[in-house]
Protein backbone atom coordinates (compact mmCIF):
# COMPACT_ATOMS: atom_id res chain seq x y z
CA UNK A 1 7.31 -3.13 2.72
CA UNK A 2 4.91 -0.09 3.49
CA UNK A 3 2.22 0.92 1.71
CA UNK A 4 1.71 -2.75 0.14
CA UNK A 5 2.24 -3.76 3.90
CA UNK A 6 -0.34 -1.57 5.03
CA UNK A 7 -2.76 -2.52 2.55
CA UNK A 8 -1.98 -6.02 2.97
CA UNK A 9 -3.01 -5.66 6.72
CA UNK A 10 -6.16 -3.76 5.53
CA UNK A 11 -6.93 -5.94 3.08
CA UNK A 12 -6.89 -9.03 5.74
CA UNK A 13 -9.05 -6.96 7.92
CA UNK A 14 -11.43 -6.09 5.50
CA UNK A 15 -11.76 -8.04 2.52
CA UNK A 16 -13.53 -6.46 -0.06
């Protein structure tokens, strides 16, 4: 994990 984490969790935040 990390940044594909991180951008997973952003991602599910904020769908864009």
């Amino acid at each position: 994990m990390g940044i594909k984490g991180l951008a997973k969790l952003l991602s599910d935040e904020a769908p864009d």
